[in-house]
Protein backbone atom coordinates (compact mmCIF):
# COMPACT_ATOMS: atom_id res chain seq x y z
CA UNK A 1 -40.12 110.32 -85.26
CA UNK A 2 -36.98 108.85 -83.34
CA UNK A 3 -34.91 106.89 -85.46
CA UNK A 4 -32.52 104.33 -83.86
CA UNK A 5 -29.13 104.00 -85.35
CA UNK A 6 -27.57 100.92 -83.77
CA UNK A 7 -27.13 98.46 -86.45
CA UNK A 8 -24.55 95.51 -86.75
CA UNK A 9 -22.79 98.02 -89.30
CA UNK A 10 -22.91 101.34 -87.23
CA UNK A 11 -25.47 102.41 -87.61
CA UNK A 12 -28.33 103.35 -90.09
CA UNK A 13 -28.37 107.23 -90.31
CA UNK A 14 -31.32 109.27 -89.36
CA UNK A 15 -30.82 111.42 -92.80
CA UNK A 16 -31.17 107.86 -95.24
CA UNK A 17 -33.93 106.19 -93.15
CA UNK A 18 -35.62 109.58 -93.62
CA UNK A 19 -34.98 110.00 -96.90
CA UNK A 20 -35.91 106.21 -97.51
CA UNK A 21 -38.91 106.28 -95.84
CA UNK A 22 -39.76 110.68 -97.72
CA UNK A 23 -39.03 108.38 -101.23
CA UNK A 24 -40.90 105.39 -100.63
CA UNK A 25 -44.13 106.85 -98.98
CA UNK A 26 -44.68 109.33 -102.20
CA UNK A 27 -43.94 106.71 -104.42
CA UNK A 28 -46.84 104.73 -102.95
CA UNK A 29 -48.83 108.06 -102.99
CA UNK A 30 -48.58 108.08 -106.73
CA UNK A 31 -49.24 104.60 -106.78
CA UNK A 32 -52.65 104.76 -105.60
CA UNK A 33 -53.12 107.60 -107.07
CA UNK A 34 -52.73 106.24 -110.21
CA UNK A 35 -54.86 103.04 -109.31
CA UNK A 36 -57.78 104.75 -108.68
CA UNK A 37 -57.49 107.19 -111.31
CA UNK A 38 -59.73 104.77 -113.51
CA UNK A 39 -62.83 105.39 -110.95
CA UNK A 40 -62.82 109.44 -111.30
CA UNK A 41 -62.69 108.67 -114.93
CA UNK A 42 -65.46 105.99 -115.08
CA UNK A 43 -68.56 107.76 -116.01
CA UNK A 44 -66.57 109.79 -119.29
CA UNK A 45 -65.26 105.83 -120.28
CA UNK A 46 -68.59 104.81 -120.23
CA UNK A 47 -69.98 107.97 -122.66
CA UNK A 48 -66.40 108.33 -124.54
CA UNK A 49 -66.24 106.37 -128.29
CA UNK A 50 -64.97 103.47 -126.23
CA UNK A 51 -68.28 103.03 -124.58
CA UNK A 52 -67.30 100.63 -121.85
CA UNK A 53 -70.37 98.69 -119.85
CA UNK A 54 -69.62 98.56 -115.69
CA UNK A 55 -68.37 95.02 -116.47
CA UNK A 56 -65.36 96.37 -118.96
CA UNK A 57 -64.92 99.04 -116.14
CA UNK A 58 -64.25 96.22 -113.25
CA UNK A 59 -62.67 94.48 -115.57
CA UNK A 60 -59.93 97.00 -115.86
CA UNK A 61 -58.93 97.28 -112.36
CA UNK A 62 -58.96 93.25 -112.64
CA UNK A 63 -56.19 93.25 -115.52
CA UNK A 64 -54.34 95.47 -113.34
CA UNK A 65 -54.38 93.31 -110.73
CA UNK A 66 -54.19 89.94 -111.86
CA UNK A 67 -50.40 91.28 -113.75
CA UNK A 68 -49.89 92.51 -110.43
CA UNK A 69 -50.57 89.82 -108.39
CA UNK A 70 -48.81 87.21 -110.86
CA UNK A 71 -45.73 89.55 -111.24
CA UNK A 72 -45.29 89.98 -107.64
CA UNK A 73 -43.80 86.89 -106.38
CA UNK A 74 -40.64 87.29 -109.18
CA UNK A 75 -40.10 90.40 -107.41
CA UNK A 76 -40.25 89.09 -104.22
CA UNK A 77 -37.80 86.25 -105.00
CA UNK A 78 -35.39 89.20 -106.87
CA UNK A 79 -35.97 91.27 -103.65
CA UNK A 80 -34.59 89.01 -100.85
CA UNK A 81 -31.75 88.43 -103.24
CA UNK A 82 -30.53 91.56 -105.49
CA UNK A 83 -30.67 95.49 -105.35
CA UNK A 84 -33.73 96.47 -104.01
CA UNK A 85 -33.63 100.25 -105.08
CA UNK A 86 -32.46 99.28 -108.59
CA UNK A 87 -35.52 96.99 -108.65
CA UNK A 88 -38.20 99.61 -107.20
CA UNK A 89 -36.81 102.11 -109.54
CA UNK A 90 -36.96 99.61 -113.20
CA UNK A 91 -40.89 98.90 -111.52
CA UNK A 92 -41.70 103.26 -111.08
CA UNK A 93 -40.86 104.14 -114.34
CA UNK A 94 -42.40 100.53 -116.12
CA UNK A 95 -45.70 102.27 -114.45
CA UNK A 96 -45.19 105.80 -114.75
CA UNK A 97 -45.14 104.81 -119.17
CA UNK A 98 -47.97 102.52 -118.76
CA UNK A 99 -50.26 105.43 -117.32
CA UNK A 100 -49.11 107.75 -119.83
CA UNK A 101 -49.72 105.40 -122.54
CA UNK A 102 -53.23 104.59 -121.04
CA UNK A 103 -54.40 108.21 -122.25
CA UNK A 104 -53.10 107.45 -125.85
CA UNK A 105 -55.42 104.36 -126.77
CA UNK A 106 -58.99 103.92 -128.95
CA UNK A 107 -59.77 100.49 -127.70
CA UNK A 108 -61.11 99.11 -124.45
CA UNK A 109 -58.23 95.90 -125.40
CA UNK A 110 -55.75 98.44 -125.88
CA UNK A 111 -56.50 100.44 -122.60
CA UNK A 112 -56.68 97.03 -120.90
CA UNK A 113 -53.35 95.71 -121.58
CA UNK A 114 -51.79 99.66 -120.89
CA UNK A 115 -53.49 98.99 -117.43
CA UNK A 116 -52.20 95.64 -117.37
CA UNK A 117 -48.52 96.69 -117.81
CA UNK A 118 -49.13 99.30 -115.08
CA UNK A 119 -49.27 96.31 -112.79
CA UNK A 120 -46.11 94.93 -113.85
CA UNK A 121 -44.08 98.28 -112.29
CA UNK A 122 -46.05 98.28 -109.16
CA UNK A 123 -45.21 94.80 -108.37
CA UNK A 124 -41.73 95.74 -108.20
CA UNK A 125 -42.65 98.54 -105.80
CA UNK A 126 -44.97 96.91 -103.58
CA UNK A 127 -43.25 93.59 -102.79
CA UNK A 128 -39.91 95.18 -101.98
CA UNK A 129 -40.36 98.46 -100.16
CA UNK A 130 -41.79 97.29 -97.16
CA UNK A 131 -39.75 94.89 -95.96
CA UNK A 132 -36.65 97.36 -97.39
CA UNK A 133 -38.26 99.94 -94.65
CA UNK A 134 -38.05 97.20 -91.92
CA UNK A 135 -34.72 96.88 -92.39
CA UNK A 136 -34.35 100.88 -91.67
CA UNK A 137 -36.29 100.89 -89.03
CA UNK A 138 -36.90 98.68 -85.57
CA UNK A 139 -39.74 96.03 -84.51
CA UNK A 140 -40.84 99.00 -82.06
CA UNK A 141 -40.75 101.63 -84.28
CA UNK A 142 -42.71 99.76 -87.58
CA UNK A 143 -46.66 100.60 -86.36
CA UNK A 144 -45.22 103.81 -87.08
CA UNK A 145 -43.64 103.85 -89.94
CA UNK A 146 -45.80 101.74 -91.62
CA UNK A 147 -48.53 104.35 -90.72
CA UNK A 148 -46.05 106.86 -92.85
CA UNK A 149 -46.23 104.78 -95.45
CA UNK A 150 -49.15 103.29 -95.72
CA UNK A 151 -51.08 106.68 -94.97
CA UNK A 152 -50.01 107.35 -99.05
CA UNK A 153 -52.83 105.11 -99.67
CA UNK A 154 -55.72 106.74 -98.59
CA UNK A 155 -54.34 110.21 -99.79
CA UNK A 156 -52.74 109.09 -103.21
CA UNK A 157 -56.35 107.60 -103.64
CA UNK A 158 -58.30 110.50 -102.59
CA UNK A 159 -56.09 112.51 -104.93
CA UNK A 160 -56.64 110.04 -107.73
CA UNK A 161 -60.19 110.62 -107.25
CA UNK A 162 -59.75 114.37 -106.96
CA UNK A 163 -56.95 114.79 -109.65
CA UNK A 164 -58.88 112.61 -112.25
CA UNK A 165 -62.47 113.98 -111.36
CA UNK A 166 -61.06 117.83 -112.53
CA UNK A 167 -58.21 116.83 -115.00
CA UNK A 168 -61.13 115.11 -116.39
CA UNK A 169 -63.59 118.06 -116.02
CA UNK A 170 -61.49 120.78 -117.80
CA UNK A 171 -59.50 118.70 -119.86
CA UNK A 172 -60.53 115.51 -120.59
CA UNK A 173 -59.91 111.84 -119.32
CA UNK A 174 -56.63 111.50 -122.01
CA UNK A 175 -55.43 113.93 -119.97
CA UNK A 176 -55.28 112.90 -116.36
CA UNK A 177 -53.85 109.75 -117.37
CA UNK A 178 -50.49 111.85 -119.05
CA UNK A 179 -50.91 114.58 -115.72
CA UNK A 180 -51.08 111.14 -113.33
CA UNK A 181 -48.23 108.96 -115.13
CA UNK A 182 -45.43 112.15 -115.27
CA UNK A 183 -44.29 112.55 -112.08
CA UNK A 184 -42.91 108.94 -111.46
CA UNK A 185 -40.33 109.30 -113.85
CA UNK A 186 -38.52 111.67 -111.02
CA UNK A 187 -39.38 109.39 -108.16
CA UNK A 188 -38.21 106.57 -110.13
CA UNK A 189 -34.54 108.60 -110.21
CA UNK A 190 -35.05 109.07 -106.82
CA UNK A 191 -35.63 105.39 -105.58
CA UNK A 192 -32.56 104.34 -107.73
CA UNK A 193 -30.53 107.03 -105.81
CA UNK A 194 -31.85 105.15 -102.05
CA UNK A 195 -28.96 103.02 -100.16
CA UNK A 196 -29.97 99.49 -99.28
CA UNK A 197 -29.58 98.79 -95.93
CA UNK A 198 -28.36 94.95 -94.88
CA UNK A 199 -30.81 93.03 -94.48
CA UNK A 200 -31.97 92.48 -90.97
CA UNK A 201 -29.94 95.73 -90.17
CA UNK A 202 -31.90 96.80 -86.95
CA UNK A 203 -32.84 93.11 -86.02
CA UNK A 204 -31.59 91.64 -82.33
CA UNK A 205 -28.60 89.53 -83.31
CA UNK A 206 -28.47 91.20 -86.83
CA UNK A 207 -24.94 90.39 -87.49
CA UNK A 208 -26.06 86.56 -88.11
CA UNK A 209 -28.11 88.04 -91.06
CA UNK A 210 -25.69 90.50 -92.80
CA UNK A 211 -24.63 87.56 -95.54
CA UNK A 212 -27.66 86.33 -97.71
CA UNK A 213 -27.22 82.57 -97.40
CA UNK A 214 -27.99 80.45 -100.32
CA UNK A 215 -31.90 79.55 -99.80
CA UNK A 216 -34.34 78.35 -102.53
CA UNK A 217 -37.43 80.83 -103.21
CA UNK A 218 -39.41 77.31 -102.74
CA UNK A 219 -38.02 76.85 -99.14
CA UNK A 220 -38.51 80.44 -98.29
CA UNK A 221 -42.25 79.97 -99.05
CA UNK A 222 -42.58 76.81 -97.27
CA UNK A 223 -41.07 78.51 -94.28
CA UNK A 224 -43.51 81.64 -94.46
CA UNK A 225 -46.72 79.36 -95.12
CA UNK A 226 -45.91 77.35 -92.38
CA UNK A 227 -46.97 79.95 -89.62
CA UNK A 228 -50.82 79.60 -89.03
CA UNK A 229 -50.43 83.46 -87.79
CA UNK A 230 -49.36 84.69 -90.93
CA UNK A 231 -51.94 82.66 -93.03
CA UNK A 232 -54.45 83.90 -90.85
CA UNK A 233 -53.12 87.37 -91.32
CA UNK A 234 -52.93 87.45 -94.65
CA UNK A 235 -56.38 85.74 -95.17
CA UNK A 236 -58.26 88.73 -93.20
CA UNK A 237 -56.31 91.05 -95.37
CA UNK A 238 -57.94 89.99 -98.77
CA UNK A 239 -61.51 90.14 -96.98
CA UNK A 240 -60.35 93.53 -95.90
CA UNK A 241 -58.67 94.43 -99.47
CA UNK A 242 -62.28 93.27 -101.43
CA UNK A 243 -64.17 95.68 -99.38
CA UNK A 244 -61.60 98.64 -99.72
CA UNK A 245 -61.14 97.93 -103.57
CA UNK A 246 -65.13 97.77 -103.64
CA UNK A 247 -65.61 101.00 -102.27
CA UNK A 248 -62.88 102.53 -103.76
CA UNK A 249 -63.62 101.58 -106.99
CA UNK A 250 -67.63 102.00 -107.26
CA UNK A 251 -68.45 105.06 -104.30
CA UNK A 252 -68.23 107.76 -107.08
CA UNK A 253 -70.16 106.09 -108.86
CA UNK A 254 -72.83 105.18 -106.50
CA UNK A 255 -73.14 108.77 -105.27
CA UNK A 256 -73.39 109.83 -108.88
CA UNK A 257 -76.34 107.02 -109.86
CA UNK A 258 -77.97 106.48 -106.56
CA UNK A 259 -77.29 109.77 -104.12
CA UNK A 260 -77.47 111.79 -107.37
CA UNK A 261 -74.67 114.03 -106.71
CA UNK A 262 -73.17 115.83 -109.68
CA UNK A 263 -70.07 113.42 -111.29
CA UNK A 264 -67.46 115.96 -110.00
CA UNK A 265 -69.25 116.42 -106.51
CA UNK A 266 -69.06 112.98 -105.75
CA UNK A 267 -65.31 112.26 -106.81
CA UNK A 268 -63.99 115.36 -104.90
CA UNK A 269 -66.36 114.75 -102.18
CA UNK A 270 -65.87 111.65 -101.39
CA UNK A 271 -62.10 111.54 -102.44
CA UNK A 272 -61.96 114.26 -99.38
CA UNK A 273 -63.14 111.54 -96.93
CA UNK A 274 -60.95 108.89 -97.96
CA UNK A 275 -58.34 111.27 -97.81
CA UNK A 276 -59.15 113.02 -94.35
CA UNK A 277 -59.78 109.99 -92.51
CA UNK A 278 -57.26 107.40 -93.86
CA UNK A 279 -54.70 110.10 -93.17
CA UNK A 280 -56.11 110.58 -89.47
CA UNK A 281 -56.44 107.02 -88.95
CA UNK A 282 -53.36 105.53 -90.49
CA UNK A 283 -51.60 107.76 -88.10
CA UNK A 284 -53.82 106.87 -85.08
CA UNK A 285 -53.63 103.18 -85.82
CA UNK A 286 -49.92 102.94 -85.70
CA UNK A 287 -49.26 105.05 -83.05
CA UNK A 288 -51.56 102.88 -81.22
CA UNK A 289 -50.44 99.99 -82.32
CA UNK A 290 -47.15 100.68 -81.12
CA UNK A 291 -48.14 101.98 -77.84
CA UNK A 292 -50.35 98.71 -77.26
CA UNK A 293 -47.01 96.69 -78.02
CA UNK A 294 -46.07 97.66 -74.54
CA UNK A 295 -48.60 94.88 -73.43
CA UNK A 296 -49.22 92.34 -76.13
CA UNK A 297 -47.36 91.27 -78.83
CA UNK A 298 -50.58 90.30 -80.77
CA UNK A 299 -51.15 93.94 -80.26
CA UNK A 300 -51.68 95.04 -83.90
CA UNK A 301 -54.01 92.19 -84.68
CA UNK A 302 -56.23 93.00 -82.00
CA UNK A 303 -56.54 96.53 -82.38
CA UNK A 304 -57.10 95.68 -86.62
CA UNK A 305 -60.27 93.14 -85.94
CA UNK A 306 -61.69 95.64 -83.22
CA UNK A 307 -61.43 98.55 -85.34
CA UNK A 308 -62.60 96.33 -88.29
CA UNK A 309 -65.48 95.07 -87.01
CA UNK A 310 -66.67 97.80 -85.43
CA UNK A 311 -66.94 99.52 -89.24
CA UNK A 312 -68.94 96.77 -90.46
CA UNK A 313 -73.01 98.19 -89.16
CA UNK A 314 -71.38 101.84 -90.63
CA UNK A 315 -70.67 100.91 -93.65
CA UNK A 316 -74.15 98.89 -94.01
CA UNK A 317 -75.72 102.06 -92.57
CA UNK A 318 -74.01 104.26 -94.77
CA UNK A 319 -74.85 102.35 -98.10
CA UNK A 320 -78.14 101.99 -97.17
CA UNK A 321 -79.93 105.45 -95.31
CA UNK A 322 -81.55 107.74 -97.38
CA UNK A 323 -80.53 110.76 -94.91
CA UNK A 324 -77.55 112.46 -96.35
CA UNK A 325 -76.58 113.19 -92.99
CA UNK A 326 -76.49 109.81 -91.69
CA UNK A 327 -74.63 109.15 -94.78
CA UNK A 328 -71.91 111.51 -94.18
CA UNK A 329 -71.81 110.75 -90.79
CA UNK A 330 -71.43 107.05 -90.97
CA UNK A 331 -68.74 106.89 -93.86
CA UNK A 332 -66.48 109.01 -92.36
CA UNK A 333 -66.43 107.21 -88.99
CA UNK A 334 -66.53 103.84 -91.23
CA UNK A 335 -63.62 105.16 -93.33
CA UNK A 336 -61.69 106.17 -89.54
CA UNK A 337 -62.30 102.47 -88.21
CA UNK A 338 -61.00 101.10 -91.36
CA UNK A 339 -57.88 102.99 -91.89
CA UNK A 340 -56.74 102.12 -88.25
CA UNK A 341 -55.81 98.82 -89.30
CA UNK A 342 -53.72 99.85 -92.49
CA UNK A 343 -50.70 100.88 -90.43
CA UNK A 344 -50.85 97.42 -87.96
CA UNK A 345 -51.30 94.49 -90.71
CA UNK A 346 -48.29 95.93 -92.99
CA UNK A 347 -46.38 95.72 -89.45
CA UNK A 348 -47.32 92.43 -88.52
CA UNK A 349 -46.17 90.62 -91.62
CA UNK A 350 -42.89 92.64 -91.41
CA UNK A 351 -42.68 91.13 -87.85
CA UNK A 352 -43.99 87.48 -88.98
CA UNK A 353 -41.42 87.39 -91.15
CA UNK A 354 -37.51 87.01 -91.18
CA UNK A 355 -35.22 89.51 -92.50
CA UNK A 356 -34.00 87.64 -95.35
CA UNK A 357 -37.66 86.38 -96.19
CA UNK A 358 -39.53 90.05 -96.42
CA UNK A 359 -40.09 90.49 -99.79
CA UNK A 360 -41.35 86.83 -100.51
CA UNK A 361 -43.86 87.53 -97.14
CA UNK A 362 -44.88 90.43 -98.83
CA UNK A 363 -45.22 89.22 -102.12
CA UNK A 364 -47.38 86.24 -101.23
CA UNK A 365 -49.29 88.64 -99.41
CA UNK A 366 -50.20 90.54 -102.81
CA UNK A 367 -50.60 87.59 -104.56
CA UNK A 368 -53.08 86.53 -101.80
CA UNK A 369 -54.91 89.35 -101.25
CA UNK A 370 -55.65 90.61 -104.83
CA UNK A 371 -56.62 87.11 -105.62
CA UNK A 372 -59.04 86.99 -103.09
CA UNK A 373 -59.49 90.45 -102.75
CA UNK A 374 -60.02 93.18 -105.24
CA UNK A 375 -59.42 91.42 -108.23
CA UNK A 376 -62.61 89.62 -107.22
CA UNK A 377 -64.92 92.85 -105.95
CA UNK A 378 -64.78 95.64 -109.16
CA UNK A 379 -65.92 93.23 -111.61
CA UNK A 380 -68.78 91.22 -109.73
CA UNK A 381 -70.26 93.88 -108.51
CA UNK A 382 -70.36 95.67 -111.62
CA UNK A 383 -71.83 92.54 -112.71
CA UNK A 384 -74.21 92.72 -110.10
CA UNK A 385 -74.99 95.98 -110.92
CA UNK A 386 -75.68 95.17 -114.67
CA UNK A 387 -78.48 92.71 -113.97
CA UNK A 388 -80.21 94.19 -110.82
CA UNK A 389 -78.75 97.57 -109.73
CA UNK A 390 -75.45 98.86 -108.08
CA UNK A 391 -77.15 100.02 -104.68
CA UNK A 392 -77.85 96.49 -104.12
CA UNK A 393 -74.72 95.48 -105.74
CA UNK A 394 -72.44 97.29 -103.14
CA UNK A 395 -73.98 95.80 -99.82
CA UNK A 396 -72.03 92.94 -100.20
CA UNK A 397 -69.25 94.94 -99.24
CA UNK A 398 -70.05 95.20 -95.30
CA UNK A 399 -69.98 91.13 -95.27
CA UNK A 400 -66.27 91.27 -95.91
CA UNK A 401 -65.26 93.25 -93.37
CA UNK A 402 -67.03 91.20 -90.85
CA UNK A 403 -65.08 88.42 -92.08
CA UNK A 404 -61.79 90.64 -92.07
CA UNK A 405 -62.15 91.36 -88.86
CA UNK A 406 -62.64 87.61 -87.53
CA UNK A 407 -59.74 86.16 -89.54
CA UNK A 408 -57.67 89.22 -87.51
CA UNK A 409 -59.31 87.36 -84.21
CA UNK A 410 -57.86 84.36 -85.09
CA UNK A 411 -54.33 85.56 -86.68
CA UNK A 412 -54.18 87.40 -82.90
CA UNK A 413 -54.81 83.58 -80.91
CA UNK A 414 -52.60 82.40 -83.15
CA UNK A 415 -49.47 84.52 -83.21
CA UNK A 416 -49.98 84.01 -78.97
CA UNK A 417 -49.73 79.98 -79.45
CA UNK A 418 -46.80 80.29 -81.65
CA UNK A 419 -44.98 83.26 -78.98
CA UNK A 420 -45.85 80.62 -75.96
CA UNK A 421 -44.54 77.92 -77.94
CA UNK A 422 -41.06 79.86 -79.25
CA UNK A 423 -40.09 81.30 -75.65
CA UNK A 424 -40.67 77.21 -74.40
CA UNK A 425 -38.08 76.20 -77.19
């Protein structure tokens, strides 16, 4: 990848917007890793002592999440305001402990508040790194290297899946949480290490933005909230986050119970999708993205709700054949479709937002899109699941993404309205 270096302060260098963006993108890899750890290990929580019910299972990716989602806008407010690779680094090693110490516990309310705390160091992370890479890298160049980034997810997950699933296997499930939590201790070091570029660095007329001003959190909100496109935006992301977090959480599962594939089989296996195609199509959608830029600034929208929508009848079709080939076949091009958009979204609230407003953008967006999303799906589908069964449980999932991709729709009309009306200003 070309990376520009004219900034209002010479310059950011190739070698620390590489480095920034090396740092960053494994952190997140570990970060999902570690978040979907608890679905290669569901099946030995339900027969270990602890004996947890699909509800207790949900509920742990919900405790995660809700300390996630709750902690995030602090960070966000810290993160348009003090050291952002200080504040990534305190948040990487807060989780990297918390995942250890999830192997050590003998109590479903002991392993839920170690999950909890995990939540705590990711919002750090999540809130501020994005909108840190914007700042290395132009509007042109961010389909792109959001697609870097965000192509961690799908792989860190996979590996989570994969990792856990044979940790668990030969070892144990105490185990792969102490082999998943280690590593982020170095990264941690690594993030502190990171120089933090000014903000709005590689914006037109960045020299306006090099000196934070004094501005309240409450009127940054007020000023991100106010733009129907980014509402819209952030809206089709939780639809699109409650079917992700569904499937990521449950699939395993549902392979095991109603495909009845062998527990490690069904990890690995479909951990190898996730990880094949959301690397594929985190790449494709961002190049694309950025290509389509050329002729419409509601480019990224437009390409998300296409893509989106058009994995909606696969993933129904998928959930619901009993051929294993149409299975195999439809989730993978399901999983392509839906990992198109990954790159695009995280690049269109970059762009809906002002430099010195990033991090509270992208922590609303969390708060948002947990709330709505996949704090929501794990647990009520597992309840579901408890009082009918989980292959009927998990077909709510395809009614999301249709929704997902019409919110996209709208977030694209609307982003052209507010362009028409700017450039008549």
């Amino acid at each position: 990848m070309k990376i520009n270096t004219d900034s209002a302060d010479g310059g950011v260098m190739h070698a620390s917007a590489t480095m920034a963006l090396t740092v960053l993108t494994c952190i997140n890899l570990f970060n999902y890793l570690d978040r979907y750890l608890v679905s290669a290990l569901a099946q030995s929580l339900k027969n270990s002592p602890l004996a947890l019910t699909d509800f207790q299972l949900g509920l742990l990716m919900t405790g995660f999440l809700v300390v996630y989602m709750l902690a995030a806008p602090v960070f966000g407010s810290w993160g348009d305001e003090r050291s952002r690779p200080r504040l990534i680094a305190a948040g990487v090693a807060c989780w990297s402990i918390a995942t250890a110490l999830s192997g050590a516990v003998y109590t479903f309310w002991a392993l839920m508040a170690a999950r909890a705390a995990v939540g705590i160091g990711e919002a750090a992370y999540g809130t501020i790194a994005p909108g840190m890479l914007a700042d290395y890298f132009r509007r042109n160049q961010r389909g792109r290297v959001m697609a870097v980034f965000v192509c961690a997810i799908p792989v860190g997950s996979a590996l989570g899946y994969m990792v856990g699933g044979l940790v668990d296997k030969h070892f144990g499930w105490r185990m792969a949480f102490f082999v998943a939590g280690a590593p982020g201790l170095l990264l941690a070091l690594l993030a502190a290490l990171l120089p933090d570029p000014p903000r709005g660095a590689t914006e037109a007329g960045a020299a306006a933005t090099r000196v934070v001003p004094e501005v309240r959190q409450w009127q940054r909100i007020r000023n991100i909230i106010s733009r129907k496109s980014y509402n819209l935006t952030v809206l089709g992301y939780a639809a699109y986050t409650f079917a992700i977090g569904a499937l990521g959480f449950w699939m395993p599962s549902f392979l095991e119970r109603v495909r009845g594939m062998p527990r490690a089989e069904a990890t690995v296996s479909f951990g190898a999708i996730v990880a094949v195609t959301g690397f594929i199509g985190t790449f494709a959608g961002g190049w694309a993205g950025d290509y389509l830029t050329k002729y419409s600034r509601q480019a990224y929208l437009w390409l998300s709700g296409a893509a989106t929508l058009l994995a909606a009848p696969l993933v129904w079709l998928a959930l619901t054949t009993g051929s294993n080939r149409l299975y195999a076949v439809t989730m993978v091009t399901a999983q392509l479709c839906l990992w198109l958009s990954a790159g695009p979204i995280n690049a269109t609230i970059a762009n809906l937002s002002s430099p010195l407003e990033r991090a509270t953008a992208f922590a609303l967006c969390i708060l948002v899109i947990h709330l709505l999303g996949d704090v929501i799906s794990p647990p009520l589908i597992g309840l579901i699941s408890d009082a009918s069964s989980l292959a009927q449980a998990i077909q709510i999932v395809p009614l999301a993404i249709i929704v997902a991709a019409v919110l996209w729709f709208l977030a694209a009309r609307a982003q052209a309205r507010e362009d028409v009306d700017a450039a008549r200003a």
